[in-house]
N, C-alpha and C. Protein backbone atom coordinates (compact mmCIF):
# COMPACT_ATOMS: atom_id res chain seq x y z
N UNK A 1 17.22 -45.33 -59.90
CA UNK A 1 16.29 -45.77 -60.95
C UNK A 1 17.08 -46.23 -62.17
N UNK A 2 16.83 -47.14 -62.45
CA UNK A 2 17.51 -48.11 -64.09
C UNK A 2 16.47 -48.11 -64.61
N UNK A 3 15.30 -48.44 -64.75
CA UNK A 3 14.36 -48.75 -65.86
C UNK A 3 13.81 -47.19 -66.77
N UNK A 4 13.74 -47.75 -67.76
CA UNK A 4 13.64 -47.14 -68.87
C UNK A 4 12.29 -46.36 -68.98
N UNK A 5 12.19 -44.57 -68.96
CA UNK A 5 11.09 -43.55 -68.43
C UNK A 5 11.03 -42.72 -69.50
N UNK A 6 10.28 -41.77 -69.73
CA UNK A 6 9.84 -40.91 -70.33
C UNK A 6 9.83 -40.08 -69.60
N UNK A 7 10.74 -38.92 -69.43
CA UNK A 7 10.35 -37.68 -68.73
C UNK A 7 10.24 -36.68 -69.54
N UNK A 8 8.72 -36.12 -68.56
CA UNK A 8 7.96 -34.58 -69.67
C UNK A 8 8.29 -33.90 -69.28
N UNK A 9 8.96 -32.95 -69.43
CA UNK A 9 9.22 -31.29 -68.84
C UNK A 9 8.45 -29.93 -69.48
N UNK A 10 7.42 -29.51 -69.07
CA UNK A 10 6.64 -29.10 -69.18
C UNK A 10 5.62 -27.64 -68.44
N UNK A 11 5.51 -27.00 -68.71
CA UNK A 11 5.01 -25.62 -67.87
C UNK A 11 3.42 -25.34 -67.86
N UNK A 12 2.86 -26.31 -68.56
CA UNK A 12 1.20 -26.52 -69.03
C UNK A 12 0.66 -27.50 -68.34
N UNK A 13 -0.04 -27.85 -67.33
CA UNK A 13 -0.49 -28.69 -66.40
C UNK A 13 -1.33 -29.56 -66.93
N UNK A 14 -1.76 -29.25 -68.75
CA UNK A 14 -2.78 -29.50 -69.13
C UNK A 14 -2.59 -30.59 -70.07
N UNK A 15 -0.90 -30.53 -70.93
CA UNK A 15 -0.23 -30.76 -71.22
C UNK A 15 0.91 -32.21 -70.94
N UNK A 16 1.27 -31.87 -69.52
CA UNK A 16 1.49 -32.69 -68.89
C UNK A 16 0.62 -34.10 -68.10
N UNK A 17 -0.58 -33.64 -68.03
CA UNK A 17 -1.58 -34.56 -67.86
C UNK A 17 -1.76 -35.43 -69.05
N UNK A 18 -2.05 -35.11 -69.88
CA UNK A 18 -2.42 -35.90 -70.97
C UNK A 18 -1.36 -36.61 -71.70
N UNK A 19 0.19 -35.70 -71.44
CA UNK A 19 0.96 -36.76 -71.99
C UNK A 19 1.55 -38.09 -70.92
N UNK A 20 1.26 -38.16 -70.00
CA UNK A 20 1.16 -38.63 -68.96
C UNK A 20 0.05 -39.87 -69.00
N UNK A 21 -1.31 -39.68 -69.51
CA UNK A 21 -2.29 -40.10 -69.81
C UNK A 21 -1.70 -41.34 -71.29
N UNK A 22 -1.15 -40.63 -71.99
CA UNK A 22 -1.27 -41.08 -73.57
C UNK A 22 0.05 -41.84 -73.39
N UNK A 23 1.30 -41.88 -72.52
CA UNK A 23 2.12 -42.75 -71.79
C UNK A 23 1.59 -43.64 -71.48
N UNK A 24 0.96 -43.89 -70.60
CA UNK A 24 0.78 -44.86 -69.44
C UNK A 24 -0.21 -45.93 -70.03
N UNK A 25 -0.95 -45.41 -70.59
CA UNK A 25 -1.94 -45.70 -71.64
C UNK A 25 -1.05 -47.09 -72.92
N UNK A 26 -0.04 -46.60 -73.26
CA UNK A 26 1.01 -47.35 -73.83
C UNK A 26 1.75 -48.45 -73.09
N UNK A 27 1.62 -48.29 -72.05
CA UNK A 27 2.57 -49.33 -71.06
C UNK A 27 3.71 -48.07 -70.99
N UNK A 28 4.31 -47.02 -71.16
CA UNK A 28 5.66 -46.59 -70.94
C UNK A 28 5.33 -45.30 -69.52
N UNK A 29 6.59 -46.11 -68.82
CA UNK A 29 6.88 -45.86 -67.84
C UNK A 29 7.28 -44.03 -67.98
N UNK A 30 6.47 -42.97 -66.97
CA UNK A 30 6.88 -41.67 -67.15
C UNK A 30 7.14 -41.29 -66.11
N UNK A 31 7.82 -39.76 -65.96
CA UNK A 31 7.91 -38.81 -64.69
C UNK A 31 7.50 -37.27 -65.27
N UNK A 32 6.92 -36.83 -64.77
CA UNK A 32 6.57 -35.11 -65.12
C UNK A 32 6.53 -34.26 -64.10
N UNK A 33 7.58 -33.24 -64.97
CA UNK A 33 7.81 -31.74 -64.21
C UNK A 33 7.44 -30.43 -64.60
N UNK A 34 6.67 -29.97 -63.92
CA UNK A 34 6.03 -28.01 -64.50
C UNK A 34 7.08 -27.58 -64.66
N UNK A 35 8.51 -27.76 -64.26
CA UNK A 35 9.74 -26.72 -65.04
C UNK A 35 10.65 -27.64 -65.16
N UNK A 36 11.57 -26.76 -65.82
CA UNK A 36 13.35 -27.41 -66.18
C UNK A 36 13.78 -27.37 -64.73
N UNK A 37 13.88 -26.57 -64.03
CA UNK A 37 14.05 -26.53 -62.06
C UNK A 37 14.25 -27.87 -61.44
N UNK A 38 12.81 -28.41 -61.65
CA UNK A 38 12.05 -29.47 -60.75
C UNK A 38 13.15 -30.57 -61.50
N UNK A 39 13.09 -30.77 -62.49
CA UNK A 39 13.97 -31.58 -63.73
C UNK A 39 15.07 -31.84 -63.12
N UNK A 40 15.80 -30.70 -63.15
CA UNK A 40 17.30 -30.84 -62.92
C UNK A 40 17.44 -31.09 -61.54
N UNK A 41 16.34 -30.62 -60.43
CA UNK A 41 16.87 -30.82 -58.99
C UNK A 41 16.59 -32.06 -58.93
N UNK A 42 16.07 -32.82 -59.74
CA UNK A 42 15.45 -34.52 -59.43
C UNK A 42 16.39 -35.14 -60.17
N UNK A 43 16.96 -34.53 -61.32
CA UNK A 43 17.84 -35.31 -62.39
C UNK A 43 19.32 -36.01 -61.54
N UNK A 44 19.41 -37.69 -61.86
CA UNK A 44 20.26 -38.57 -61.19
C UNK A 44 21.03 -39.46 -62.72
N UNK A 45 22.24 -39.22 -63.18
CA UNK A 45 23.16 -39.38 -63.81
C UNK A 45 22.37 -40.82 -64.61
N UNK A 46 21.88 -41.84 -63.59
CA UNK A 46 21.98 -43.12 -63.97
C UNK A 46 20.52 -43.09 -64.52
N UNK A 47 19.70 -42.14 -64.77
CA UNK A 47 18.11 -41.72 -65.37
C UNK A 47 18.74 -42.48 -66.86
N UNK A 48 17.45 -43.42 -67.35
CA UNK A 48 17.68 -44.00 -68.41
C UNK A 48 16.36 -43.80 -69.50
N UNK A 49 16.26 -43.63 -71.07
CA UNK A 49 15.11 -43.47 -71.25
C UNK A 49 15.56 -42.01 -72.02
N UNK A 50 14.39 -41.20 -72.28
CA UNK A 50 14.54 -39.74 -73.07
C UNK A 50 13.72 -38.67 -72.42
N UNK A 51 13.90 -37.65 -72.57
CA UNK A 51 13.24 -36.70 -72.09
C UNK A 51 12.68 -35.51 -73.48
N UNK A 52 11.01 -35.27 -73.00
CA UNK A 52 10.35 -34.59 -73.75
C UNK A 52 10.32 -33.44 -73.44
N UNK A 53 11.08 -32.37 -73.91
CA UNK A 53 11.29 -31.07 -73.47
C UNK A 53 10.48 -30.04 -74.04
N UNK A 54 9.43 -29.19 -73.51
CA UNK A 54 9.35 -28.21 -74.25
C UNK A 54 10.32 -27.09 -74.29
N UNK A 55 10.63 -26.36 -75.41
CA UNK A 55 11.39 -25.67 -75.57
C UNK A 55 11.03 -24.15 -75.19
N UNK A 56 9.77 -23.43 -74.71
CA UNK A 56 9.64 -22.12 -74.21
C UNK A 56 9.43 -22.27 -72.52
N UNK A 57 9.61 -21.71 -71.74
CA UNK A 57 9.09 -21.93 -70.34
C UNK A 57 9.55 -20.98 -69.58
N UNK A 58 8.98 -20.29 -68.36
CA UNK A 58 9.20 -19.32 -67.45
C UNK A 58 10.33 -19.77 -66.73
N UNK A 59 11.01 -18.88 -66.33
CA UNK A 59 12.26 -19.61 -65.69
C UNK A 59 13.42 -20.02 -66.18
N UNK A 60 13.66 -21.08 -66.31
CA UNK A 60 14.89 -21.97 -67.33
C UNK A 60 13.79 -22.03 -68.30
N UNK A 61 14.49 -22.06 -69.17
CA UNK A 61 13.97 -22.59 -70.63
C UNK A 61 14.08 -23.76 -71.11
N UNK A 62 13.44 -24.75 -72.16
CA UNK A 62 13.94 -26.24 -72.66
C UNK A 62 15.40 -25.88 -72.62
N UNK A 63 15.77 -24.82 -73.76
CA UNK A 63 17.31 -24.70 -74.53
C UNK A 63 18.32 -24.98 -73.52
N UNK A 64 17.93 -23.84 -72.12
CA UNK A 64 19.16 -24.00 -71.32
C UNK A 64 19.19 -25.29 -70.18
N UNK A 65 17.78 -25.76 -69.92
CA UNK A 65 17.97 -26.92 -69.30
C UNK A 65 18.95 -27.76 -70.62
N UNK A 66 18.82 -27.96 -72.08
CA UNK A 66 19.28 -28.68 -72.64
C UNK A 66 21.12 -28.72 -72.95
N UNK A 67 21.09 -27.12 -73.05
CA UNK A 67 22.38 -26.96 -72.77
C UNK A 67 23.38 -27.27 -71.25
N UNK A 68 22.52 -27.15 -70.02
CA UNK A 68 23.12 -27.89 -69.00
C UNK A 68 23.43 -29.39 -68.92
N UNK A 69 22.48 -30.17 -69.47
CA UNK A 69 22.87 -31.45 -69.50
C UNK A 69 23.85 -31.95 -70.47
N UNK A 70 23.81 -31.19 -71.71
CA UNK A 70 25.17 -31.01 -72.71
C UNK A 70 26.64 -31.27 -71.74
N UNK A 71 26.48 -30.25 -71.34
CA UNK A 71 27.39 -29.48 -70.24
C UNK A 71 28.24 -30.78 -69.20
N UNK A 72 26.97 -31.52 -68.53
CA UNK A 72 27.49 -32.44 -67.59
C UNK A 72 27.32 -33.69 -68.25
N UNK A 73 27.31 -34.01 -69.54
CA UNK A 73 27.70 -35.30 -70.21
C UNK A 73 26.65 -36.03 -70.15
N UNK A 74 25.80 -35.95 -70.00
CA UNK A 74 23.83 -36.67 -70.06
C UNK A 74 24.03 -37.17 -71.88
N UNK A 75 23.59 -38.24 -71.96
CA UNK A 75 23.42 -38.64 -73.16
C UNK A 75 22.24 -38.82 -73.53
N UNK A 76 21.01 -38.73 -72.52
CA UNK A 76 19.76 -38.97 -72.68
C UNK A 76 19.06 -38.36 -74.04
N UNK A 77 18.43 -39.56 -75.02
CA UNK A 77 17.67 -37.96 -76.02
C UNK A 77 17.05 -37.40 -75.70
N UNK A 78 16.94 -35.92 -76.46
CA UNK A 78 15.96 -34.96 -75.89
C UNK A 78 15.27 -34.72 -77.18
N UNK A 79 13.92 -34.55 -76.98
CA UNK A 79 12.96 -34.35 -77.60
C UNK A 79 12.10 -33.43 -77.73
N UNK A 80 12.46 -31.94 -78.23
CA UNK A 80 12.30 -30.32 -77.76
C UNK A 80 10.45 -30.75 -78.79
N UNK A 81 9.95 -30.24 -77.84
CA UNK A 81 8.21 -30.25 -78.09
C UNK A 81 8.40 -28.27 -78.73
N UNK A 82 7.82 -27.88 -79.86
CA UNK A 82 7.88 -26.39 -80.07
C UNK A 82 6.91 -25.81 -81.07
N UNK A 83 6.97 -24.87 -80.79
CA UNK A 83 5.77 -23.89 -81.45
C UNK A 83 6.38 -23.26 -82.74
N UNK A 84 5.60 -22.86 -83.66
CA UNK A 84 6.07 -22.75 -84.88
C UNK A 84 7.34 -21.31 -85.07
N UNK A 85 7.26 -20.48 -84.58
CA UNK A 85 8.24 -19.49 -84.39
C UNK A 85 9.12 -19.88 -83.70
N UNK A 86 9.60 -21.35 -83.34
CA UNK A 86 10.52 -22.20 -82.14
C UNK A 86 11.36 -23.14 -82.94
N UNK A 87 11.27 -23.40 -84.20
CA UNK A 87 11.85 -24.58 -84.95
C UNK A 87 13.36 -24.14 -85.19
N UNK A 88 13.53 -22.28 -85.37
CA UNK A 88 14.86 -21.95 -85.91
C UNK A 88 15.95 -22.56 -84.75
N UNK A 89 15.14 -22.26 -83.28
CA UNK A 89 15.94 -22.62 -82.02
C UNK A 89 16.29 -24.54 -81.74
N UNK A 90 15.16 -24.75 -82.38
CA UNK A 90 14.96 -26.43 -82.29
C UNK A 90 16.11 -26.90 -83.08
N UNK A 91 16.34 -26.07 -84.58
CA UNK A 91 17.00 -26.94 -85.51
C UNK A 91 18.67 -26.31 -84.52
N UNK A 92 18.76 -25.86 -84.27
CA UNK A 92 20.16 -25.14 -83.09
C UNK A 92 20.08 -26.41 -82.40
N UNK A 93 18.91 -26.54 -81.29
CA UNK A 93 19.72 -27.83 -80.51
C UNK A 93 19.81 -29.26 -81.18
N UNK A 94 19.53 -29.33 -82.18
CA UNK A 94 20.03 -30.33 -82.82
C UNK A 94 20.91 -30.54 -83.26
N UNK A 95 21.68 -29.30 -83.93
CA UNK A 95 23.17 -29.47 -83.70
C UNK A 95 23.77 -29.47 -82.49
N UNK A 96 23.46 -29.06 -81.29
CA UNK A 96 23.80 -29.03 -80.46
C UNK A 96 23.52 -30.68 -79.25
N UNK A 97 23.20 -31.33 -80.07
CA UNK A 97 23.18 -33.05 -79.96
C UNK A 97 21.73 -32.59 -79.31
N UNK A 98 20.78 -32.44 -79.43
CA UNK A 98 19.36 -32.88 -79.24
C UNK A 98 19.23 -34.26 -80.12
N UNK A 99 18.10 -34.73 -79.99
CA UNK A 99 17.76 -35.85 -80.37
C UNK A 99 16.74 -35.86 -81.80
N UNK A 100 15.45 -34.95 -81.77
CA UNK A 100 15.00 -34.68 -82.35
C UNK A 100 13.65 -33.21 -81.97
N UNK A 101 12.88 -32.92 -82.87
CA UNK A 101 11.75 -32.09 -82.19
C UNK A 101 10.64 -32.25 -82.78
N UNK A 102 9.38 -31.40 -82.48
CA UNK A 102 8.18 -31.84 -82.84
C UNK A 102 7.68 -30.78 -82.64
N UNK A 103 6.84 -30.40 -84.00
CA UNK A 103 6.01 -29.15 -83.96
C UNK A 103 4.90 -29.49 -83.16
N UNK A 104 3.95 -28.22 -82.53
CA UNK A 104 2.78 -28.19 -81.57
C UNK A 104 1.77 -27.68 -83.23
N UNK A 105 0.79 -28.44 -83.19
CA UNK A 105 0.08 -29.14 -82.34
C UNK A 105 0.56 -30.01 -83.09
N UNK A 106 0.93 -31.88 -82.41
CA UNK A 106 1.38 -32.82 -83.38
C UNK A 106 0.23 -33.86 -83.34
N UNK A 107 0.23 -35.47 -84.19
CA UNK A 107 -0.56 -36.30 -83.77
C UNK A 107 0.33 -37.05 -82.69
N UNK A 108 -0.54 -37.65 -81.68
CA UNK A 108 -0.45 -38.49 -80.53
C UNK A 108 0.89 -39.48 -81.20
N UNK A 109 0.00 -39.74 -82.24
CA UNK A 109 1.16 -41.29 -82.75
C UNK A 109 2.92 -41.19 -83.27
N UNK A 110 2.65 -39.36 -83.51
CA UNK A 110 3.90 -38.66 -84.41
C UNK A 110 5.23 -38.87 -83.22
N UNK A 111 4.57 -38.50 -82.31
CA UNK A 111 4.99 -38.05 -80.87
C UNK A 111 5.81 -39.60 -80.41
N UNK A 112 4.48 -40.87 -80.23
CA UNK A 112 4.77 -41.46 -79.30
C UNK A 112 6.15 -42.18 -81.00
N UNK A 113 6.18 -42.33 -82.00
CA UNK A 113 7.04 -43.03 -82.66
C UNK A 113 8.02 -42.67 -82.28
N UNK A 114 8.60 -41.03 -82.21
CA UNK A 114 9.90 -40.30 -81.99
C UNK A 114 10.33 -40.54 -80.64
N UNK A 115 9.13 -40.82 -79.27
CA UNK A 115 9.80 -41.45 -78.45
C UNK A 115 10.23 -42.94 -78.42
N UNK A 116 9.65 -43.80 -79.21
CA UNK A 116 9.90 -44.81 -79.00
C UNK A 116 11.43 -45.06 -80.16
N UNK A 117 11.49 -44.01 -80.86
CA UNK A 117 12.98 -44.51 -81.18
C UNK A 117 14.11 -43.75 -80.68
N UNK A 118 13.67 -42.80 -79.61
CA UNK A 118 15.07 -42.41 -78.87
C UNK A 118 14.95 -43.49 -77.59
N UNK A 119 14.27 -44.04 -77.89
CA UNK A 119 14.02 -45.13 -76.23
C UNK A 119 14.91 -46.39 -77.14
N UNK A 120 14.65 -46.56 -78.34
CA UNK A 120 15.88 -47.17 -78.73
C UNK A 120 17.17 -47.07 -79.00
N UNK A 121 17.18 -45.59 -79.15
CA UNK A 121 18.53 -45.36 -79.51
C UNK A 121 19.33 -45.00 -78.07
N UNK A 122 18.58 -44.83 -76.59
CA UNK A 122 19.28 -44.47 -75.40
C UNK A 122 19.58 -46.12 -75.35
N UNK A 123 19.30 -47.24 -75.47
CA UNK A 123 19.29 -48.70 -74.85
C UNK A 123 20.24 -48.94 -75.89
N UNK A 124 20.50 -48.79 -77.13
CA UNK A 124 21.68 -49.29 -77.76
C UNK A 124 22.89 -48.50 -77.57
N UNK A 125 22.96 -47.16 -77.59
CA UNK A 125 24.06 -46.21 -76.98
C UNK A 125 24.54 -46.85 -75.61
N UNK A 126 23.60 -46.91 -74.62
CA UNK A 126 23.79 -47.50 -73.24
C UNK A 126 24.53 -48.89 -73.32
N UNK A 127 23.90 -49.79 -74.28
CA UNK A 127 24.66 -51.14 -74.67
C UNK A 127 26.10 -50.82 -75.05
N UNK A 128 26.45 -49.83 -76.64
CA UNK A 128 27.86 -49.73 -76.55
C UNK A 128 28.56 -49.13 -76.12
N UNK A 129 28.35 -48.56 -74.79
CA UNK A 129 28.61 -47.50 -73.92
C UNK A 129 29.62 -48.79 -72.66
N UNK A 130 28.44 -49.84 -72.30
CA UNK A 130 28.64 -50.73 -71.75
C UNK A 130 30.27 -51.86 -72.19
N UNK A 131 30.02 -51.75 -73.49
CA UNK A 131 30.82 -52.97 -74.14
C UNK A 131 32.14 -51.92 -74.02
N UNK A 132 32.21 -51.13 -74.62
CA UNK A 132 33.46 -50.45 -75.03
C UNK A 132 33.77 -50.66 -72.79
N UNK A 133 33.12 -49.96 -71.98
CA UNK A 133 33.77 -50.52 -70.91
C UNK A 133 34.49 -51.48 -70.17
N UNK A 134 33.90 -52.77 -70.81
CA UNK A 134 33.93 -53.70 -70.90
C UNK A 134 35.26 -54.41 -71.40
N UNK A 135 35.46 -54.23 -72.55
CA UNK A 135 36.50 -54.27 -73.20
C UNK A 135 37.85 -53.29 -72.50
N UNK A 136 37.53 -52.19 -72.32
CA UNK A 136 38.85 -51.39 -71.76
C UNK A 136 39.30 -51.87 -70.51
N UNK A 137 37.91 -52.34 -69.76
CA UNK A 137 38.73 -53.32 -67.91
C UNK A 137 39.52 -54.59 -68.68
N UNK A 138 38.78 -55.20 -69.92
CA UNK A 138 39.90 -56.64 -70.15
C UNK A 138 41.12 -56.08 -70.61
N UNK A 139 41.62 -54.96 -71.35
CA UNK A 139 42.70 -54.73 -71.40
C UNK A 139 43.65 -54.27 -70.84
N UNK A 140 42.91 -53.63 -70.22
CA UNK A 140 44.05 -53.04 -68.77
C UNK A 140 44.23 -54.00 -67.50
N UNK A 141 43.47 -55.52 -67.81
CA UNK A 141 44.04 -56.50 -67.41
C UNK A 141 45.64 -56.95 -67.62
N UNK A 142 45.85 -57.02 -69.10
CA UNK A 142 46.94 -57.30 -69.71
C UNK A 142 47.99 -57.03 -68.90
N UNK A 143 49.09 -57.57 -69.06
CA UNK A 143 50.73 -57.06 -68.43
C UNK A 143 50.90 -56.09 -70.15
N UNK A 144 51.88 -55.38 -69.67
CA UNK A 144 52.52 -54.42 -70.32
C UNK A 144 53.09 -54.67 -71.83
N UNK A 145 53.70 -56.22 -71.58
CA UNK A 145 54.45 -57.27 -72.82
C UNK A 145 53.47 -57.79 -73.00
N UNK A 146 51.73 -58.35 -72.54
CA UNK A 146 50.79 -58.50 -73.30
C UNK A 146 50.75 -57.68 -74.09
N UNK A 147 50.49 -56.21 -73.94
CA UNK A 147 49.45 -55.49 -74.38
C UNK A 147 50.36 -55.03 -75.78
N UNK A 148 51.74 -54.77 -75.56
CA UNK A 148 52.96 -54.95 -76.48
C UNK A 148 52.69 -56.07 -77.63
N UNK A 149 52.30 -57.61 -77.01
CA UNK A 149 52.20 -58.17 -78.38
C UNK A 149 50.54 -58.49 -78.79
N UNK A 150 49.52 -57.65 -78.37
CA UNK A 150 48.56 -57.78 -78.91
C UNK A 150 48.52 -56.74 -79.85
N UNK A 151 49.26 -55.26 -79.69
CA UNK A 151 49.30 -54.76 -80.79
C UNK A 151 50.21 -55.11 -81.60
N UNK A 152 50.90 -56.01 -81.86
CA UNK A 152 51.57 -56.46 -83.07
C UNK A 152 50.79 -57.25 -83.68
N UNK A 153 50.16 -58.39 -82.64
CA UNK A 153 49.15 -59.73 -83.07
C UNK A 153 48.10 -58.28 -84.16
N UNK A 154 47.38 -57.24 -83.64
CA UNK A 154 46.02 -57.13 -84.40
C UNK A 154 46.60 -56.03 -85.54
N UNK A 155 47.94 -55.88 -85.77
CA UNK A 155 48.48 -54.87 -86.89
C UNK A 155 48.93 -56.12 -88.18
N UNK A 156 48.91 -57.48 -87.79
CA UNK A 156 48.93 -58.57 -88.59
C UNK A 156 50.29 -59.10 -89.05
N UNK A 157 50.61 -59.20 -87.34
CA UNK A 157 52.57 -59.09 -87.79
C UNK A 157 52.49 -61.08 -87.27
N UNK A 158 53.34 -61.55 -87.78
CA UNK A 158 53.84 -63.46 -87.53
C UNK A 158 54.43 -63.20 -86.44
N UNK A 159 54.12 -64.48 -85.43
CA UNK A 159 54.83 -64.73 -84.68
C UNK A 159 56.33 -64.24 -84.82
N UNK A 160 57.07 -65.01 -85.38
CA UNK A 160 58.04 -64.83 -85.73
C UNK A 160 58.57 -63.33 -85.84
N UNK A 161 58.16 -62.49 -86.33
CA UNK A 161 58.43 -61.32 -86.57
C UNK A 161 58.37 -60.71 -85.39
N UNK A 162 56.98 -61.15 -84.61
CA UNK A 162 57.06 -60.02 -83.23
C UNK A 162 58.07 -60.56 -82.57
N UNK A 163 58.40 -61.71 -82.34
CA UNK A 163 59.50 -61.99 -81.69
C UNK A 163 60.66 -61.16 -81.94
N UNK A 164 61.47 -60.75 -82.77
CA UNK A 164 62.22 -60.21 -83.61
C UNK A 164 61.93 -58.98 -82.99
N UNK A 165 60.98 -58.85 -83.31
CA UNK A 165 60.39 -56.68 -83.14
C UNK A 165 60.79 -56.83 -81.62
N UNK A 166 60.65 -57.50 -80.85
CA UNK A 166 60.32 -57.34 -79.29
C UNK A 166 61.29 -57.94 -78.35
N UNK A 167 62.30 -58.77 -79.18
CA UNK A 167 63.61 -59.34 -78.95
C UNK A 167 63.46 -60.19 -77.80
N UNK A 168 61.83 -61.43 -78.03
CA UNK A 168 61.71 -62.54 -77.55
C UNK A 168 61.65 -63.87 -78.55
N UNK A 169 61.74 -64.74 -77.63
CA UNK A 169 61.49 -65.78 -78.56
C UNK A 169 60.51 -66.17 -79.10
N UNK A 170 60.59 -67.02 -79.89
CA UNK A 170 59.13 -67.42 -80.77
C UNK A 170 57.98 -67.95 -79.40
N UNK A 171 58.26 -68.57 -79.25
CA UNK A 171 57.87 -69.78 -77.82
C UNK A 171 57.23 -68.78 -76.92
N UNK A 172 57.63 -67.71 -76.32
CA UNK A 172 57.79 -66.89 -75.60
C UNK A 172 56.45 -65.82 -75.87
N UNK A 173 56.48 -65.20 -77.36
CA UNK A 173 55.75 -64.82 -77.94
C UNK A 173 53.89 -65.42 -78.55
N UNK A 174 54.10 -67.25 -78.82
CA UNK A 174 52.98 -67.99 -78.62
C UNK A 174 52.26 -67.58 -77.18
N UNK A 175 53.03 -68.11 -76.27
CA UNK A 175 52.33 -68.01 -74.57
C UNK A 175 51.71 -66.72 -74.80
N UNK A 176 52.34 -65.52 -74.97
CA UNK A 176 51.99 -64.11 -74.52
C UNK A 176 50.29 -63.97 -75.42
N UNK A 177 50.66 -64.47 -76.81
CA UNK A 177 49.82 -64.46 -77.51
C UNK A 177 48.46 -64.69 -77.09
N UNK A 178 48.26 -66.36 -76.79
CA UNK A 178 47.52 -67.14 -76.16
C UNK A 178 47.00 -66.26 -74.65
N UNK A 179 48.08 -65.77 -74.00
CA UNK A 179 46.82 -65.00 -72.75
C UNK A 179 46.24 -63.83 -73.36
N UNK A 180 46.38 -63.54 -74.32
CA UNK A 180 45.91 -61.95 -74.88
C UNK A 180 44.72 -62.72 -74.91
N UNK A 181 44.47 -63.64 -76.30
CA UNK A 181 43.18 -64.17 -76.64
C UNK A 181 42.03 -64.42 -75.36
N UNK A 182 43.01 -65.32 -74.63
CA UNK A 182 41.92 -65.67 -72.99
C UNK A 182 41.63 -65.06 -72.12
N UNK A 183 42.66 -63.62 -71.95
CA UNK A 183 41.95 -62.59 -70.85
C UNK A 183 41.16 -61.66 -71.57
N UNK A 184 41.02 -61.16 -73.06
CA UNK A 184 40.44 -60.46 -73.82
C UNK A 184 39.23 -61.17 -74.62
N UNK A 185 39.12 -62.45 -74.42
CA UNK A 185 37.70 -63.64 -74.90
C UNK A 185 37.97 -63.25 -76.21
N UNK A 186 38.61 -63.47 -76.71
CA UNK A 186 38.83 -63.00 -78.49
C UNK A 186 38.65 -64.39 -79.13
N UNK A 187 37.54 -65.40 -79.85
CA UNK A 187 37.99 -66.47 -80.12
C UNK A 187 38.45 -66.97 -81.25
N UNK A 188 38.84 -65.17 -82.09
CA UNK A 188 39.97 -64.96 -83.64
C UNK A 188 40.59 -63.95 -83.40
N UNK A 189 41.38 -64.25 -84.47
CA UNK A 189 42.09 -62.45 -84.77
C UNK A 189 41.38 -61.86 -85.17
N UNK A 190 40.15 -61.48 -86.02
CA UNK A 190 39.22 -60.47 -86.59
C UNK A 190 38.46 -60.34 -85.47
N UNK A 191 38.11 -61.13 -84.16
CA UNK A 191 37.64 -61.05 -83.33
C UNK A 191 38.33 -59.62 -82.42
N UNK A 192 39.44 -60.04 -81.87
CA UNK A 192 40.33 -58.97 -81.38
C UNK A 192 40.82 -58.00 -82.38
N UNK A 193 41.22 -57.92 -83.90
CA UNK A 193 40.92 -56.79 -84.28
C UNK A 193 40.54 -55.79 -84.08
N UNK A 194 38.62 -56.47 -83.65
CA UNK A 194 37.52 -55.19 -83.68
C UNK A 194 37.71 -54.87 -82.53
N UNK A 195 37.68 -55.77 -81.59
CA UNK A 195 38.25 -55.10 -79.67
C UNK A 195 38.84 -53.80 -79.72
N UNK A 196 39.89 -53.96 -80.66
CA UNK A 196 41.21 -53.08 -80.71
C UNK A 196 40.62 -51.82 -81.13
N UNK A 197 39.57 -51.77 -82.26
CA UNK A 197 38.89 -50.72 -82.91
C UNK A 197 38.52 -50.46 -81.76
N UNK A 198 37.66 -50.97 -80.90
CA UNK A 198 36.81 -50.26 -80.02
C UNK A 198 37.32 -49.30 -79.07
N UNK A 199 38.50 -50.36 -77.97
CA UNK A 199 39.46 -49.53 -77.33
C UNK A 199 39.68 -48.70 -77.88
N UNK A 200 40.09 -48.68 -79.11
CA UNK A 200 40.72 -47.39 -79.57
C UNK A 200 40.06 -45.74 -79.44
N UNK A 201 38.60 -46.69 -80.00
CA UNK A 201 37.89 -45.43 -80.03
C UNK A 201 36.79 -44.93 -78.43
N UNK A 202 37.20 -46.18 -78.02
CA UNK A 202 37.02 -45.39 -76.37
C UNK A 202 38.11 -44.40 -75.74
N UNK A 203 39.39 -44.63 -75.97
CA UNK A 203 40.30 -43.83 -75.59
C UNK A 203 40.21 -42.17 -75.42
């Protein structure tokens, strides 16, 4: 599954119906489970979209289903649904990278806004999740003496100089230059700059 879902996790049948109802109703695509169990035995890495967790439940709980997916690197937001003696635990998984939460009883509209901006924020994460990949296969394209004078090219050193630093010729150093730009689609230096930021911070 790739397309973009709403999953309810949920222990209230009553609950789950209606948010199910007040989904679909919207056009947004859902899945619903009576426990964190059912969740996790169905849960597939490439699930895209956020999940609406309540945070009390027989069995696993929201917290520790939330802390398992912590655990195995899920970036999905989570959206702990909770009862008013539940917020001290809520504001916990939010440091604990939750997404956001929502007191019971909420309005319909409170609800569907907070999903619709972790449904944006999973599709832009997923986007620079994508790019930074993207970027790290074009560089590990590079030969070795590329990748040598692209970090001189984006630290803002002259031809001339890297030549010098790298004890090639000028000539030598243009060519190398020139495939950095064309196997890395850079069509400036501030262009590849930011590449460089990115790699970096994919590393």
């Amino acid at each position: 599954m790739t397309d973009t879902t709403v999953f309810v996790v949920d222990d209230d049948q009553a609950v789950l119906d209606s948010l199910g109802m007040l989904l679909r109703s919207m056009q947004i695509g859902c899945q619903l489970f009576p426990s964190a169990q059912d969740f996790l035995d169905a849960f597939q890495p490439d699930w895209q979209g956020c999940i609406v967790l309540d945070i009390r439940m027989p069995g696993m709980s929201g917290m520790e289903l939330h802390r398992h997916l912590v655990e195995n690197h899920s970036t999905m937001p989570v959206i702990f649904v909770t009862g008013h003696g539940d917020v001290p635990m809520a504001v916990e998984a939010m440091h604990n990278g939750a997404f956001d939460f929502i007191q019971k009883p909420y309005r319909d509209q409170d609800l569907l806004d907070r999903i619709n901006q972790a449904l944006t924020w999973d599709e832009e994460h997923r986007s620079q999740e994508d790019r930074k990949r993207e970027l790290t296969e074009r560089h590990q394209s590079l030969t070795p003496r590329e990748r040598e004078v692209m970090e001189c090219v984006v630290r803002g050193l002259a031809n001339k100089v890297i030549a010098m630093d790298l004890d090639l010729s000028q000539r030598t150093v243009e060519i190398h230059r020139a495939r950095v730009m064309e196997k890395m689609h850079a069509r400036s230096l501030a262009e590849l700059v930011r590449m460089s930021m990115v790699i970096q911070e994919a590393a």
